[in-house]
N, C-alpha and C. Protein backbone atom coordinates (compact mmCIF):
# COMPACT_ATOMS: atom_id res chain seq x y z
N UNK A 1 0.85 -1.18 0.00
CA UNK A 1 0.00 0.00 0.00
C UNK A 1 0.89 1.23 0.00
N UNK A 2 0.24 1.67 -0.71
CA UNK A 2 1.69 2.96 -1.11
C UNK A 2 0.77 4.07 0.26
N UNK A 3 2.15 5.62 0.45
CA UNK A 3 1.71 6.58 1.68
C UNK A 3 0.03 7.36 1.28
N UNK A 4 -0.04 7.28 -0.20
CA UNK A 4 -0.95 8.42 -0.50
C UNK A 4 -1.94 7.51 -0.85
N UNK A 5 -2.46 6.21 -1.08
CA UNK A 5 -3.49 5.59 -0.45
C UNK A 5 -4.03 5.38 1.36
N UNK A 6 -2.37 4.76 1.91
CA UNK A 6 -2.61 5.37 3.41
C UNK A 6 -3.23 6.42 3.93
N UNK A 7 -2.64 7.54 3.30
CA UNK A 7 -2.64 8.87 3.75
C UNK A 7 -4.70 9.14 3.66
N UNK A 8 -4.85 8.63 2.01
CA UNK A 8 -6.40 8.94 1.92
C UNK A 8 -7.39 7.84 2.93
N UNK A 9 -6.53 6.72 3.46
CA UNK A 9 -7.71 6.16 4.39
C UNK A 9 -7.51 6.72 5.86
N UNK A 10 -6.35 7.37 6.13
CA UNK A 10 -6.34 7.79 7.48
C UNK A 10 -7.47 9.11 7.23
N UNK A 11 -7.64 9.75 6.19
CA UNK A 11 -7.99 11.36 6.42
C UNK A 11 -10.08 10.56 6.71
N UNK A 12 -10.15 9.85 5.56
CA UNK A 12 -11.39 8.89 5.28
C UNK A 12 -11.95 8.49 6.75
N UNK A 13 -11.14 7.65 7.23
CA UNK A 13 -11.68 7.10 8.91
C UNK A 13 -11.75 8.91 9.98
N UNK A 14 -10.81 9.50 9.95
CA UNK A 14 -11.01 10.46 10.55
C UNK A 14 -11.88 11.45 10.57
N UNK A 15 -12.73 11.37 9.16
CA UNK A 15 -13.83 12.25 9.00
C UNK A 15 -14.92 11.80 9.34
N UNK A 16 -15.14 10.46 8.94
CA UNK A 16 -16.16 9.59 9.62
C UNK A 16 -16.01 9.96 11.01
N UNK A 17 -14.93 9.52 11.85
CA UNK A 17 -15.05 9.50 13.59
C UNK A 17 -15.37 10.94 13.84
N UNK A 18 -15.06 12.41 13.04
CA UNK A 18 -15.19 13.23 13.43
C UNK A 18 -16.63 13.74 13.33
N UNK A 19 -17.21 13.15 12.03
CA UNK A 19 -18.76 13.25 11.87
C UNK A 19 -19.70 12.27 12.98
N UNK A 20 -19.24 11.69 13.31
CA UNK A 20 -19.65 10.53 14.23
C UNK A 20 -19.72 11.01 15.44
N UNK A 21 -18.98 11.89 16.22
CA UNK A 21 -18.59 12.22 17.46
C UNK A 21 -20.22 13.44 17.83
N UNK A 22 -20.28 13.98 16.96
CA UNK A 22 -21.70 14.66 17.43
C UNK A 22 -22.86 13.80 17.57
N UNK A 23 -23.23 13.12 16.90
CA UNK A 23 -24.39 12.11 17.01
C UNK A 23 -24.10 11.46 18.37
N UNK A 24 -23.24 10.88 18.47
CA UNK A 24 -22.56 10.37 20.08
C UNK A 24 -22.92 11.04 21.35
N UNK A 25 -22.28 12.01 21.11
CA UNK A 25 -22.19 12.98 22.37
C UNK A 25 -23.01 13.71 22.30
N UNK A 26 -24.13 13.41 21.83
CA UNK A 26 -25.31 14.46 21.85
C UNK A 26 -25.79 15.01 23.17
N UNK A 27 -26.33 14.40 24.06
CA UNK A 27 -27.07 14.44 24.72
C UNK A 27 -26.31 14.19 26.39
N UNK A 28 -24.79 13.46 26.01
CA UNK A 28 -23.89 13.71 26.97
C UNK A 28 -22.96 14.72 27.67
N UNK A 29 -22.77 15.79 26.77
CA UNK A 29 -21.81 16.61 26.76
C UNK A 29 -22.52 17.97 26.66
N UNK A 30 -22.47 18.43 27.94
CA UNK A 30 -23.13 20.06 27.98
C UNK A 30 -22.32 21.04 27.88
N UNK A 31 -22.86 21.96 27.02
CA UNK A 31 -21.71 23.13 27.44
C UNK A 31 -22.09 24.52 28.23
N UNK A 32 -21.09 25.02 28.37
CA UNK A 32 -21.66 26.16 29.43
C UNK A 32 -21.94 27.55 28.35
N UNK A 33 -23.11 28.43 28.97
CA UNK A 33 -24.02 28.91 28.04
C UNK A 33 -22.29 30.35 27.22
N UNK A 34 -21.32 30.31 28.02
CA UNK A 34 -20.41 31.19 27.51
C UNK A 34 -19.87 30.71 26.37
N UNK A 35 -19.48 29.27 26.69
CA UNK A 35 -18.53 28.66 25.23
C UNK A 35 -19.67 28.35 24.17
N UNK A 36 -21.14 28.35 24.20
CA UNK A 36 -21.72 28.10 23.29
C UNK A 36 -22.13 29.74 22.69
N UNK A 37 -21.70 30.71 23.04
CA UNK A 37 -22.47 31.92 22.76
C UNK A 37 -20.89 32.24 21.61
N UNK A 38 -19.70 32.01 22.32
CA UNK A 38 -18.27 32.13 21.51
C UNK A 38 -17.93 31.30 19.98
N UNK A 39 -19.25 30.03 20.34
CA UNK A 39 -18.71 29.37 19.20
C UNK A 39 -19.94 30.32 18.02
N UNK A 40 -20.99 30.14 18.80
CA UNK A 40 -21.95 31.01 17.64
C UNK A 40 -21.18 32.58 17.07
N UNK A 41 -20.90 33.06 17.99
CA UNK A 41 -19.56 33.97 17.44
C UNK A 41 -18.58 34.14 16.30
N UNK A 42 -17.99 32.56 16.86
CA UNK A 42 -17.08 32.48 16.08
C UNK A 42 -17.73 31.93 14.32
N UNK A 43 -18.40 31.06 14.50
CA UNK A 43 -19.43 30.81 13.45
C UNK A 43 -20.02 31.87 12.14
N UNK A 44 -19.91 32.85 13.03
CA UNK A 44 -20.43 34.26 12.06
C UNK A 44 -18.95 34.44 11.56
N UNK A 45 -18.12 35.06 12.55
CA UNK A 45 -17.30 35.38 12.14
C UNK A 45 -16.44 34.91 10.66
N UNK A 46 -16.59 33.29 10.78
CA UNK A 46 -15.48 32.28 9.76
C UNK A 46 -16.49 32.62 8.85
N UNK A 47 -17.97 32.27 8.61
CA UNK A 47 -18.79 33.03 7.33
C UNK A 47 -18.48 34.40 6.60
N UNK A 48 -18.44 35.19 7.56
CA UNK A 48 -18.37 36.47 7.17
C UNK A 48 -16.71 36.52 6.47
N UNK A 49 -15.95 35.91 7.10
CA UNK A 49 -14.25 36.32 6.18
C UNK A 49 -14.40 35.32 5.04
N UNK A 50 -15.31 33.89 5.09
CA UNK A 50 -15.55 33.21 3.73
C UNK A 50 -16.05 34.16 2.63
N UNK A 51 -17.18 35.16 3.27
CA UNK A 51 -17.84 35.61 2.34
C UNK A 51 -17.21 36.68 1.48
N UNK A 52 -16.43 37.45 2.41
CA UNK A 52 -15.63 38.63 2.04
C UNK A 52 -14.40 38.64 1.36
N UNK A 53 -13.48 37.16 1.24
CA UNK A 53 -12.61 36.71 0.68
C UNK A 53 -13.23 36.31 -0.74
N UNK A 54 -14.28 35.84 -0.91
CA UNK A 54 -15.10 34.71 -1.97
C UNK A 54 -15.40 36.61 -2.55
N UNK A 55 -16.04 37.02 -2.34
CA UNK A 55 -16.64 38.83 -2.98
C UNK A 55 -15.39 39.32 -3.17
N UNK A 56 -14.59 39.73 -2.39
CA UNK A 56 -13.42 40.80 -3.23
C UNK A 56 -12.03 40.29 -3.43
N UNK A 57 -12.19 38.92 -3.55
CA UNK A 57 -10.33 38.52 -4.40
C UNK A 57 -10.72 37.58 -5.49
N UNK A 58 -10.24 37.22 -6.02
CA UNK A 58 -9.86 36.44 -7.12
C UNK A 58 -8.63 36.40 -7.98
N UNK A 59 -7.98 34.84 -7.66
CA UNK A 59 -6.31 34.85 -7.73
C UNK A 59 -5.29 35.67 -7.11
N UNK A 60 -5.89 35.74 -5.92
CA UNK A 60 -4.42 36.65 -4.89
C UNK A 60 -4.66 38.31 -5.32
N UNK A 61 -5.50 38.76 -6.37
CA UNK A 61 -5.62 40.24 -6.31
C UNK A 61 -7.57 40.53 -6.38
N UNK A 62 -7.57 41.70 -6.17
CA UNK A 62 -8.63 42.11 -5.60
C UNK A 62 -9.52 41.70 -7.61
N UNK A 63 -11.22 41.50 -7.18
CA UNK A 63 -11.83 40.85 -8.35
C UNK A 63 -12.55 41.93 -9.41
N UNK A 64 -11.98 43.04 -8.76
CA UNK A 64 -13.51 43.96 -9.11
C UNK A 64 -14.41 44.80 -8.62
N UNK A 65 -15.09 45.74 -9.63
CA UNK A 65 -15.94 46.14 -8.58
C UNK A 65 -17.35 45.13 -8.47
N UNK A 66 -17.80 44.41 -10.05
CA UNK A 66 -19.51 44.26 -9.87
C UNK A 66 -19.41 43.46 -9.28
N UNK A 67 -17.99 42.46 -8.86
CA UNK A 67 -18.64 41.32 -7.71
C UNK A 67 -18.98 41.75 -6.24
N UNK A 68 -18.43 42.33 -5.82
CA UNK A 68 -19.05 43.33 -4.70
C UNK A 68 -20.03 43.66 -4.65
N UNK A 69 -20.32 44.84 -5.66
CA UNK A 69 -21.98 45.13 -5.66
C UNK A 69 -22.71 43.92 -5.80
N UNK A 70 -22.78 42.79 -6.85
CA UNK A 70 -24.36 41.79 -7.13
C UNK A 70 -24.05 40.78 -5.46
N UNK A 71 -22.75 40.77 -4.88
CA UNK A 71 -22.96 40.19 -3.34
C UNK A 71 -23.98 41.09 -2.53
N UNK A 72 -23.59 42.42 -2.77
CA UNK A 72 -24.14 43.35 -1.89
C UNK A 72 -25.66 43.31 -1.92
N UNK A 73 -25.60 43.26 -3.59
CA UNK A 73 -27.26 43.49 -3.83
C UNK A 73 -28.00 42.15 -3.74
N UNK A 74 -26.90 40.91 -3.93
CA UNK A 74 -28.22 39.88 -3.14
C UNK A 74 -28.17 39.41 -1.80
N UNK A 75 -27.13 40.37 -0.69
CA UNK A 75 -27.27 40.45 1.20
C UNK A 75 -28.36 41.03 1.08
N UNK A 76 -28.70 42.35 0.50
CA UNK A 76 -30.19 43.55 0.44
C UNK A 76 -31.10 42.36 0.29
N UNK A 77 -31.14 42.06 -0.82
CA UNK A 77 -32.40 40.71 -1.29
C UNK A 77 -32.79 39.91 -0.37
N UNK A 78 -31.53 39.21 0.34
CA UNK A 78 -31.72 38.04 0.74
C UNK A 78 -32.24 38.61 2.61
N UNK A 79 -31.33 39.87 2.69
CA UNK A 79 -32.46 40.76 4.60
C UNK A 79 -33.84 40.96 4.31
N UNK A 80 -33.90 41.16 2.51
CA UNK A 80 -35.51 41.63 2.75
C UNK A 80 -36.31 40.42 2.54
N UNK A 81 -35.58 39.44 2.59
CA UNK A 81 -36.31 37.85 2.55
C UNK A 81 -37.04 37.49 1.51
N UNK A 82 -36.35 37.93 0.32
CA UNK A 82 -36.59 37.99 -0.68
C UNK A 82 -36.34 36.12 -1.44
N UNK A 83 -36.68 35.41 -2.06
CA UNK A 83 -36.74 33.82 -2.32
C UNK A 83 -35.49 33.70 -2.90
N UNK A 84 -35.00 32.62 -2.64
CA UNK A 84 -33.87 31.96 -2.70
C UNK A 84 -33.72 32.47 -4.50
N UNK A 85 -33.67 31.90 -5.27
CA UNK A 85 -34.18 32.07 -6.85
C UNK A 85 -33.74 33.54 -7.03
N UNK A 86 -34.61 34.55 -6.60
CA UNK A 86 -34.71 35.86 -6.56
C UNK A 86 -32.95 36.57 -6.33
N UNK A 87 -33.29 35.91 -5.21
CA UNK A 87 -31.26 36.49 -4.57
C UNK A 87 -30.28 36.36 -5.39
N UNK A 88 -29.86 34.97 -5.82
CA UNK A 88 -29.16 34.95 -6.61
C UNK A 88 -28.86 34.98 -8.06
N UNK A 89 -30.46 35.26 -8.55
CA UNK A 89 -30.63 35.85 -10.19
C UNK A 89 -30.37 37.34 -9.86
N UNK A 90 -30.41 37.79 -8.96
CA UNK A 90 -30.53 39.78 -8.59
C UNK A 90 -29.43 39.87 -8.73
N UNK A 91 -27.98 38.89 -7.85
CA UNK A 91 -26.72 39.17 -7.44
C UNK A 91 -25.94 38.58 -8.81
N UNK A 92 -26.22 37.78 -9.33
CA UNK A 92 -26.03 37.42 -10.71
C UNK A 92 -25.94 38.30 -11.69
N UNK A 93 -27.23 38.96 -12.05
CA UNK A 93 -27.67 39.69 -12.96
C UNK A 93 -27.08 40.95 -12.57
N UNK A 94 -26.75 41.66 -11.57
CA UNK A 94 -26.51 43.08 -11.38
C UNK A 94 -24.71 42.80 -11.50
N UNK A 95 -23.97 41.86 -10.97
CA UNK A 95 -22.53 41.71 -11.93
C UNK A 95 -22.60 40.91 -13.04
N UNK A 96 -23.48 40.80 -13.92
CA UNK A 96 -23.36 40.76 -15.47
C UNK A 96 -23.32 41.97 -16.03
N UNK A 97 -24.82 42.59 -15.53
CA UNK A 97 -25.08 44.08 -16.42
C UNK A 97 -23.52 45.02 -15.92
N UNK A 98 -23.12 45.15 -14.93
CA UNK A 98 -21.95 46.06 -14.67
C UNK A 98 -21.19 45.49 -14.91
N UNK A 99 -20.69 44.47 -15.58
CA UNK A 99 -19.83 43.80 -16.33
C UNK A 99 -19.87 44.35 -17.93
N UNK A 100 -20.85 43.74 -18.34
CA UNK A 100 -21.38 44.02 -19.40
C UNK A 100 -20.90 45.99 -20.07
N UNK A 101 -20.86 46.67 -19.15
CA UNK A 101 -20.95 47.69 -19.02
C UNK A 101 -19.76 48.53 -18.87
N UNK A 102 -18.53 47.50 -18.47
CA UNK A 102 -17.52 47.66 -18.33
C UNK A 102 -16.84 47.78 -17.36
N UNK A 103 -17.50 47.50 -16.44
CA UNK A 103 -17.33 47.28 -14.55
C UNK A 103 -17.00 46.62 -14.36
N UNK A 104 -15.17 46.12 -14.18
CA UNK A 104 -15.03 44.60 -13.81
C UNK A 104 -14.32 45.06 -12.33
């Protein structure tokens, strides 16, 4: 067995045990209402730098302007609870047209 078959069944079993470990410890393992308020915290937080990395880079330099705006304009869409469909044809469509337009 060569390292990089190894390597893919160690990562394989470890994701399983790691997906596994919540179903387990469900109902055993309490936490105190501080470390659960830090992780919801932190939770936003890792979204929000996904989101903001994914909107203004592309290949190590900054992407543009219309990807910014059609993110921006389907966050607006998507606070005013506007349908799934809706959001991302709005955020779509508004960096095409300013694309289109010469807005990159």
């Amino acid at each position: 067995m060569s390292a990089t078959v190894a390597m893919m069944l160690a990562l394989a079993v470890g994701t399983y045990a790691f997906r596994l470990v919540g179903p387990v410890l469900h109902g055993r393992v309490e936490l105190p209402p501080r470390v659960q308020e830090l992780l919801s915290a932190g939770a936003v937080v890792l979204l929000t730098a996904l989101l903001a990395t994914g909107a203004l880079t592309e290949g190590g330099g900054f992407a543009g302007w219309a990807r910014p705006i059609g993110v921006l304009v389907g966050g607006v869409l998507a606070w005013r609870r506007a349908p799934f469909v809706v959001v991302v044809l709005g955020a779509a469509g508004t960096a095409a047209v300013l694309r289109a337009c010469g807005m990159m």
